[in-house]
C-alpha atoms as a PDB file:
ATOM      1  CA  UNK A   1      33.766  35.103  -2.622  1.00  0.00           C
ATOM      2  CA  UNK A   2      30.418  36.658  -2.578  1.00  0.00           C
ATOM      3  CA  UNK A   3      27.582  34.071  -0.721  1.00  0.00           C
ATOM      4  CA  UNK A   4      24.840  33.694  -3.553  1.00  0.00           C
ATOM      5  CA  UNK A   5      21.249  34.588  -2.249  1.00  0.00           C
ATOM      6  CA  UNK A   6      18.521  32.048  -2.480  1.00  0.00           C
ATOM      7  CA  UNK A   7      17.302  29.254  -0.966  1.00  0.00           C
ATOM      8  CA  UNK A   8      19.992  26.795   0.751  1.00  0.00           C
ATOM      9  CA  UNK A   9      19.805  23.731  -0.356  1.00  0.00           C
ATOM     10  CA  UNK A  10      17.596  20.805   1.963  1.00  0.00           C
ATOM     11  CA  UNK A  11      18.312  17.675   3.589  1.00  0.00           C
ATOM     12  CA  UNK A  12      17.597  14.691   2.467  1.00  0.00           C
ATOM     13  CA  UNK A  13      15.390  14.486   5.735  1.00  0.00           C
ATOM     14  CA  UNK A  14      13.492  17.891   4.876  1.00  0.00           C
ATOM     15  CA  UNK A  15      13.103  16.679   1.333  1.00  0.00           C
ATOM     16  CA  UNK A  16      11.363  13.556   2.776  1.00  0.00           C
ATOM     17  CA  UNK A  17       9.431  15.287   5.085  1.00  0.00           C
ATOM     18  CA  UNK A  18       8.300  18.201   2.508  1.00  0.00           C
ATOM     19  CA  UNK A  19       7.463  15.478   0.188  1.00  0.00           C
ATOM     20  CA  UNK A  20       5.748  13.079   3.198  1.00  0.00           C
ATOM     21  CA  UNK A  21       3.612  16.878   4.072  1.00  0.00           C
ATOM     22  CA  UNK A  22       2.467  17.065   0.281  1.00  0.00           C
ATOM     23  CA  UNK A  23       1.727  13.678   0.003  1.00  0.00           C
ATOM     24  CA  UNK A  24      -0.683  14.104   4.057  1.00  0.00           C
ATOM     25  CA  UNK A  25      -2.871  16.919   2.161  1.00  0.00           C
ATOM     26  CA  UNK A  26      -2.953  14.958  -1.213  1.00  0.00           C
ATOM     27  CA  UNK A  27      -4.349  11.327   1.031  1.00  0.00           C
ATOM     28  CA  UNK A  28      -6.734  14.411   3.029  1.00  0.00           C
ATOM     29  CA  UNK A  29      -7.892  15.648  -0.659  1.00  0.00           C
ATOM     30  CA  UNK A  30      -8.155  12.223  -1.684  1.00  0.00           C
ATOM     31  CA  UNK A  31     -10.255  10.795   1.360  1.00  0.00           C
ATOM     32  CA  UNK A  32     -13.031  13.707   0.810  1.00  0.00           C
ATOM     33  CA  UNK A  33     -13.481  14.513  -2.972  1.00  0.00           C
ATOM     34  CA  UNK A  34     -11.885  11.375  -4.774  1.00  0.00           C
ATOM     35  CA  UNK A  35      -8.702  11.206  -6.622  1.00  0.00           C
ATOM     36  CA  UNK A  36      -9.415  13.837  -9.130  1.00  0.00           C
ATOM     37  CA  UNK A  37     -10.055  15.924  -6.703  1.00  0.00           C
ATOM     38  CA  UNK A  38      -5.957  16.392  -6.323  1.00  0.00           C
ATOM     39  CA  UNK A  39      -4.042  18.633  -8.507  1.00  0.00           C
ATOM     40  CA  UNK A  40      -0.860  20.432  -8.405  1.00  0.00           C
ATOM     41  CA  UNK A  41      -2.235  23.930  -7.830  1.00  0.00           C
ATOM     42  CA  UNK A  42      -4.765  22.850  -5.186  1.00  0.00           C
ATOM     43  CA  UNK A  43      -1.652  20.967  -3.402  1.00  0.00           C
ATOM     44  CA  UNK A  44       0.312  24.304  -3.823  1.00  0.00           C
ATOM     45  CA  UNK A  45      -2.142  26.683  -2.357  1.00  0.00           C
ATOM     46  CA  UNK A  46      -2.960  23.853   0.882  1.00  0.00           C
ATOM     47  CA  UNK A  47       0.853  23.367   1.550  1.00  0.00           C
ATOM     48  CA  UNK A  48       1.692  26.987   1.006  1.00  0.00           C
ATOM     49  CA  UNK A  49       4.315  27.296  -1.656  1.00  0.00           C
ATOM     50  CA  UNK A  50       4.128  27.824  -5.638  1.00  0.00           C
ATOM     51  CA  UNK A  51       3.428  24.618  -7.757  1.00  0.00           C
ATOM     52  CA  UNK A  52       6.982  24.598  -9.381  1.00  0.00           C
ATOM     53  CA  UNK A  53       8.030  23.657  -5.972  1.00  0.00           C
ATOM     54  CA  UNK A  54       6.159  20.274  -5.821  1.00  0.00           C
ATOM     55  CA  UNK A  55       7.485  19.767  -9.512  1.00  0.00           C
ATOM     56  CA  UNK A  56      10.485  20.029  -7.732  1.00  0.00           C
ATOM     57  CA  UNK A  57       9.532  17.589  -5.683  1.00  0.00           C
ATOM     58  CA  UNK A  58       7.521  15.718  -7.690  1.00  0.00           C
ATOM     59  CA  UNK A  59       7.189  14.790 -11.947  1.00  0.00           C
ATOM     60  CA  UNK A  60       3.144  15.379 -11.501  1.00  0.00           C
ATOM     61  CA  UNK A  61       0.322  13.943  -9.915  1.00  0.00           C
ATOM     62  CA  UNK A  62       0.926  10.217 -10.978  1.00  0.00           C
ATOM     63  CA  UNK A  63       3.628  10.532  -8.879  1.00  0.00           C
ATOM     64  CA  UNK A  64       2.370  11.388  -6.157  1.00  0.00           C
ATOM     65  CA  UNK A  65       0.154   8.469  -6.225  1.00  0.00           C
ATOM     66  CA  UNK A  66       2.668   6.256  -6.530  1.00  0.00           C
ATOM     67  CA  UNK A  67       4.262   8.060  -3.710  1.00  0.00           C
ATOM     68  CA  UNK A  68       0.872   7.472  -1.816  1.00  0.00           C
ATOM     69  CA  UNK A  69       0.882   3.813  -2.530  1.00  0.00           C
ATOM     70  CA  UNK A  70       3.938   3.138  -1.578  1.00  0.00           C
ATOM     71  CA  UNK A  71       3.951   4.771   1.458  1.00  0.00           C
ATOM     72  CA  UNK A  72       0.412   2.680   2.550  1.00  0.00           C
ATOM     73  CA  UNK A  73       1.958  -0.554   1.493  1.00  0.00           C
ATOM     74  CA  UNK A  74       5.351   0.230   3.659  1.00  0.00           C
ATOM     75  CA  UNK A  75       2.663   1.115   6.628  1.00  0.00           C
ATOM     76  CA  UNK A  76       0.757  -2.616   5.611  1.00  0.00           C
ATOM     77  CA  UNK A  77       4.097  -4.330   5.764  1.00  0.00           C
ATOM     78  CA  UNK A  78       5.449  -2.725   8.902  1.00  0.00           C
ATOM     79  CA  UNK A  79       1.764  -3.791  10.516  1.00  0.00           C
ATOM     80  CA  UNK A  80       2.383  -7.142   9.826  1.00  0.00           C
ATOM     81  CA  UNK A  81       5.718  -7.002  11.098  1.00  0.00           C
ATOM     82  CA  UNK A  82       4.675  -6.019  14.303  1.00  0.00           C
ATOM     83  CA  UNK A  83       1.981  -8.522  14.638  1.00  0.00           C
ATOM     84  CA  UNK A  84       4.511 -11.320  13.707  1.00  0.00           C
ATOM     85  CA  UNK A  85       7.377 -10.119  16.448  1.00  0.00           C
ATOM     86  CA  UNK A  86       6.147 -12.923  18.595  1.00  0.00           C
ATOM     87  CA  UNK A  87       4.994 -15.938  16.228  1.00  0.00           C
ATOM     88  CA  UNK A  88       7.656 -18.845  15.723  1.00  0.00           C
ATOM     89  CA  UNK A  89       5.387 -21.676  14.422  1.00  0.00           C
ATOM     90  CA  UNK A  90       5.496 -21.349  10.469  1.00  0.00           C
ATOM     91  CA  UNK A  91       1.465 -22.235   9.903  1.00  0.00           C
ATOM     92  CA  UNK A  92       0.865 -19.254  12.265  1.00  0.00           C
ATOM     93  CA  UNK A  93       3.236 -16.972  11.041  1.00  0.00           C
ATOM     94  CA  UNK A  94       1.234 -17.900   7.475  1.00  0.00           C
ATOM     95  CA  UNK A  95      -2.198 -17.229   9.025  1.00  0.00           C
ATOM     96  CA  UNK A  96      -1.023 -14.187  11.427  1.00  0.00           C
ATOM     97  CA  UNK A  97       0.006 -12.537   8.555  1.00  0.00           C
ATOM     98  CA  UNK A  98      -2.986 -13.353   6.331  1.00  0.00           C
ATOM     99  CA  UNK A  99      -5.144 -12.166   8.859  1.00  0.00           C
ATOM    100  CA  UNK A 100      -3.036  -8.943   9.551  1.00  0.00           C
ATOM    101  CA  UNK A 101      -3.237  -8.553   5.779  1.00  0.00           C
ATOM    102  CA  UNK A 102      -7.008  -8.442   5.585  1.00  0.00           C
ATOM    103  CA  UNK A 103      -7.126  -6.550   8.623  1.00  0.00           C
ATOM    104  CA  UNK A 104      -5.038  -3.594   7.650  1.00  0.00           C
ATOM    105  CA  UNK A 105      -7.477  -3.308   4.469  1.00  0.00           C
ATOM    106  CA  UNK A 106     -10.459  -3.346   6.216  1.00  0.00           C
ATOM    107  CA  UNK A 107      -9.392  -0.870   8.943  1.00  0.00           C
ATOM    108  CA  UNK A 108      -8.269   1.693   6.398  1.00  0.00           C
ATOM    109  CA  UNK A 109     -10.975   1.196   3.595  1.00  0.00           C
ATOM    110  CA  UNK A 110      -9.864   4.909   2.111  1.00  0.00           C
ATOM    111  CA  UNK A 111      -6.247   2.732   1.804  1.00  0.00           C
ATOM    112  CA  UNK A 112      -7.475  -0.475  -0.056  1.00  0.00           C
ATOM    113  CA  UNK A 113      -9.787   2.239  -2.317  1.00  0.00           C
ATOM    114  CA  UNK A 114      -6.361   4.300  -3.048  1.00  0.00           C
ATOM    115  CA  UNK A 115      -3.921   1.482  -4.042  1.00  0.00           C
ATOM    116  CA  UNK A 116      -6.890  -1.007  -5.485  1.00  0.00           C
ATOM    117  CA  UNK A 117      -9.432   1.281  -7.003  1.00  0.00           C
ATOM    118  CA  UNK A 118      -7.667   4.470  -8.352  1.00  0.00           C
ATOM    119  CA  UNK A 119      -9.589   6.074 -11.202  1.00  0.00           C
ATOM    120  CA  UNK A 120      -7.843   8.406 -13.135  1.00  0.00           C
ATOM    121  CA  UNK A 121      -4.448   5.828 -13.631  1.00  0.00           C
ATOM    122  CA  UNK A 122      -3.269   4.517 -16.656  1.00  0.00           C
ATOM    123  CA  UNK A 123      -2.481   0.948 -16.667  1.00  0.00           C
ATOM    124  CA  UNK A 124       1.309   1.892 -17.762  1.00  0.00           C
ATOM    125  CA  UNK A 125       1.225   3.150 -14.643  1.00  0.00           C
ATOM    126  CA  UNK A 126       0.128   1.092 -12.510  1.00  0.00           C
ATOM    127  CA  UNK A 127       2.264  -1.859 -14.478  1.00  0.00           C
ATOM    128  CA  UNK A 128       5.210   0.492 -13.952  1.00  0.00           C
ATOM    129  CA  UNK A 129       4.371   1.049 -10.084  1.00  0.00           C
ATOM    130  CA  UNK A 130       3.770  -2.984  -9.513  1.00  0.00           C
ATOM    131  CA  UNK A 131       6.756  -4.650 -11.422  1.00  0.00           C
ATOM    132  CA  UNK A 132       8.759  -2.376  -9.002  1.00  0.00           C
ATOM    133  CA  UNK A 133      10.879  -4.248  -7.045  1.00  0.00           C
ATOM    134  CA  UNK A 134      10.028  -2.447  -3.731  1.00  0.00           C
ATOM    135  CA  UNK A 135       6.603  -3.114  -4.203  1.00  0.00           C
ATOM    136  CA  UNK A 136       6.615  -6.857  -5.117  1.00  0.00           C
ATOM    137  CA  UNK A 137       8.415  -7.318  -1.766  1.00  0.00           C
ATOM    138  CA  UNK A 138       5.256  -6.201  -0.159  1.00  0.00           C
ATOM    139  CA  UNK A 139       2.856  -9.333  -1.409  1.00  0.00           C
ATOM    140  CA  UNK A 140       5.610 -11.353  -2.156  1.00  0.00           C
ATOM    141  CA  UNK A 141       6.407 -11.708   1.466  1.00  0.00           C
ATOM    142  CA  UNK A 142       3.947 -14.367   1.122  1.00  0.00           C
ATOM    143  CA  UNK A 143       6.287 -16.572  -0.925  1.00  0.00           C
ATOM    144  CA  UNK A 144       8.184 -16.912   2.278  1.00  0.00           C
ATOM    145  CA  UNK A 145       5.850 -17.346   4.406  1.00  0.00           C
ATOM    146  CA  UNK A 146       4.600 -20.608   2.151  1.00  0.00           C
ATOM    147  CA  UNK A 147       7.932 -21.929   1.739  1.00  0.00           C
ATOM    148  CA  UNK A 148       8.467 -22.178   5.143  1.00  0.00           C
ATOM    149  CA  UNK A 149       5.160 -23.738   5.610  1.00  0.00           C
ATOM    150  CA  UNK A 150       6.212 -26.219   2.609  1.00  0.00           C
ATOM    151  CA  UNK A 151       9.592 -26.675   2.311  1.00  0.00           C
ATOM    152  CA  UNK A 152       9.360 -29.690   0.040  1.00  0.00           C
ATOM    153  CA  UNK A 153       8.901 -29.094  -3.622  1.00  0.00           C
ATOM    154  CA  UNK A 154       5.671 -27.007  -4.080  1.00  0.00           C
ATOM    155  CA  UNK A 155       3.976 -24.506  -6.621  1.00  0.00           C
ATOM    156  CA  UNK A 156       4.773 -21.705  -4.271  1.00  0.00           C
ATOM    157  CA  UNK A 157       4.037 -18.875  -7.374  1.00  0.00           C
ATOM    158  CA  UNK A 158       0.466 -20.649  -7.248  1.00  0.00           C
ATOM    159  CA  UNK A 159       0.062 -20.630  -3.559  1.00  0.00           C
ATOM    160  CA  UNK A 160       1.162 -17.077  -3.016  1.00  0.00           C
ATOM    161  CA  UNK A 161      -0.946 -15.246  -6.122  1.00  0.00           C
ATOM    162  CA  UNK A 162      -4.413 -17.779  -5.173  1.00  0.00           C
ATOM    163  CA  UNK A 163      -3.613 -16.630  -1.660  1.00  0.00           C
ATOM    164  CA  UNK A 164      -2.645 -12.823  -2.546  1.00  0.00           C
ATOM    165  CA  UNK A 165      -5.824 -12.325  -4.672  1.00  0.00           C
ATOM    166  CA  UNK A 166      -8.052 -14.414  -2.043  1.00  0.00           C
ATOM    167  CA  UNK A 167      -7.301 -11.548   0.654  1.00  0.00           C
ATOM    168  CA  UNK A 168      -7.544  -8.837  -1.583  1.00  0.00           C
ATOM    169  CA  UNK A 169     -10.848  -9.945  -2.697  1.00  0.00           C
ATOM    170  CA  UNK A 170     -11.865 -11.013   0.742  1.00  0.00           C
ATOM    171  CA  UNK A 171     -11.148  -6.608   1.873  1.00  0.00           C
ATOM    172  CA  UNK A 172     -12.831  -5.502  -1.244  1.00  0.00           C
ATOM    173  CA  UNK A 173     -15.742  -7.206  -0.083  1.00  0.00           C
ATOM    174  CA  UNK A 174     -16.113  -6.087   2.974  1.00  0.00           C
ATOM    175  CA  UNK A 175     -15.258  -2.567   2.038  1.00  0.00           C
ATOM    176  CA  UNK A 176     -17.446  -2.436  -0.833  1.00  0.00           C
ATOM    177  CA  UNK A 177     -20.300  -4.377   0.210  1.00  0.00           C
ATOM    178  CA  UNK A 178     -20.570  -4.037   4.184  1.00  0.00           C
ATOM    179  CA  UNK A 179     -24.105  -4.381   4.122  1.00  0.00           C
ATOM    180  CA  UNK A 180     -23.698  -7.882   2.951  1.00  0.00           C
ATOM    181  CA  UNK A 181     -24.136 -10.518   5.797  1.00  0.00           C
ATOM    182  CA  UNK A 182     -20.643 -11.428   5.086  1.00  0.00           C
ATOM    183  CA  UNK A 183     -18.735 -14.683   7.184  1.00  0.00           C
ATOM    184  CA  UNK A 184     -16.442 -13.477   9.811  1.00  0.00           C
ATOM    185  CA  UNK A 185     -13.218 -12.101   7.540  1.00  0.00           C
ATOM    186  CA  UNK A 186     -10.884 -14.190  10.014  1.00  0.00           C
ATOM    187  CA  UNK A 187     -12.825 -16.981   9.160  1.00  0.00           C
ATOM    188  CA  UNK A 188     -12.524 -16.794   5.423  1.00  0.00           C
ATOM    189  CA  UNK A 189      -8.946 -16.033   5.762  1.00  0.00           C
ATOM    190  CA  UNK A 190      -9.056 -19.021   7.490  1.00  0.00           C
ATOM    191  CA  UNK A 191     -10.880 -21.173   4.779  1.00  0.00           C
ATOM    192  CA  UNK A 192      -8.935 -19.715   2.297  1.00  0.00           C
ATOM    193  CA  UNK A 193      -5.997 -20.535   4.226  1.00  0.00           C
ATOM    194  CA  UNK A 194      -6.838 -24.460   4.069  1.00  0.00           C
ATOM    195  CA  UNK A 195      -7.317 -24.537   0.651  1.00  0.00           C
ATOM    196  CA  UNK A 196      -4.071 -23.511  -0.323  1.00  0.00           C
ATOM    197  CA  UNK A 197      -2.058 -26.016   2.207  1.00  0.00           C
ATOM    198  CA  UNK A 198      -3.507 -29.270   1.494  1.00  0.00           C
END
């Protein structure tokens, strides 16, 4: 039997790491001319193959966003991770992770602008990318975190979205307005923090 020309066919592991190099150049893209700034062609031409390959790879540029995003929010998790390896106590497993949360945001600002302040999104799309299950686990982590801060009966939905929208708002302030004589962000976090245990 004749061996038919073309292309064999990847790994899983190349398709993951053609698809992580496409989504590199669309963050670089991103980071230096905005979000519209990205397009299939320009992606094409920087990662040096024809456009109908990233449709291969990808359904467009939405896509690739959501790609993006979830690959920032597995790098916020995995942060937080590591700075919890060593915490037992369940009030500073709570606040390390807070903290590490606001942290990560305020380190990467060109992060918390991607995944919080995308233009060019459709809120079907975002709905879509946040009522994912993969993604919930990201902020819902916090659930846990509560619950073993309050095991007793306790509004921990209440707790974890005040909480989850505190932080957030605390790293879009100081990435948005760091001119601002702002508090100390551990000390907000902190504040914050106390109002949602008593």
């Amino acid at each position: 039997m004749a061996r038919t020309a073309g292309r064999p066919t990847r790994s899983k592991a190349e398709i993951q790491e053609f698809r992580s190099k496409i989504g590199k150049h669309a963050l670089e893209i991103y980071r230096v001319e905005g979000f519209g700034a990205v397009s299939i062609r320009r992606l094409a031409k920087e990662v040096g193959c024809a456009p109908m390959t990233i449709y291969a790879h990808f359904e467009g540029k939405t896509d690739i966003l959501r790609f993006l995003w979830a690959d920032v929010l597995r790098d916020m998790s995995h942060d937080i991770e590591k700075k919890l390896k060593s915490v037992v106590d369940a009030r500073e497993r709570l606040r390390a992770a807070a903290q590490a949360f606001v942290d990560y945001w305020i380190d990467h600002p060109d992060h918390f602008r991607l995944v919080f302040m995308s233009n060019d999104v459709t809120r079907a799309d975002v709905s879509a990318f946040i009522m994912d299950e993969d993604t919930l686990a990201h902020f819902l982590m916090f659930s846990g975190f509560i619950r073993e801060v309050h095991p007793e009966e306790h509004d921990v939905k209440m707790s974890t979205d005040t909480l989850i929208s505190g932080l957030i708002g605390i790293a879009l302030c100081m990435n948005t307005m760091p001119d601002y004589p702002w508090a100390d962000a551990a000390s907000m976090t902190n504040q914050l923090l106390s109002s949602i245990s008593t």
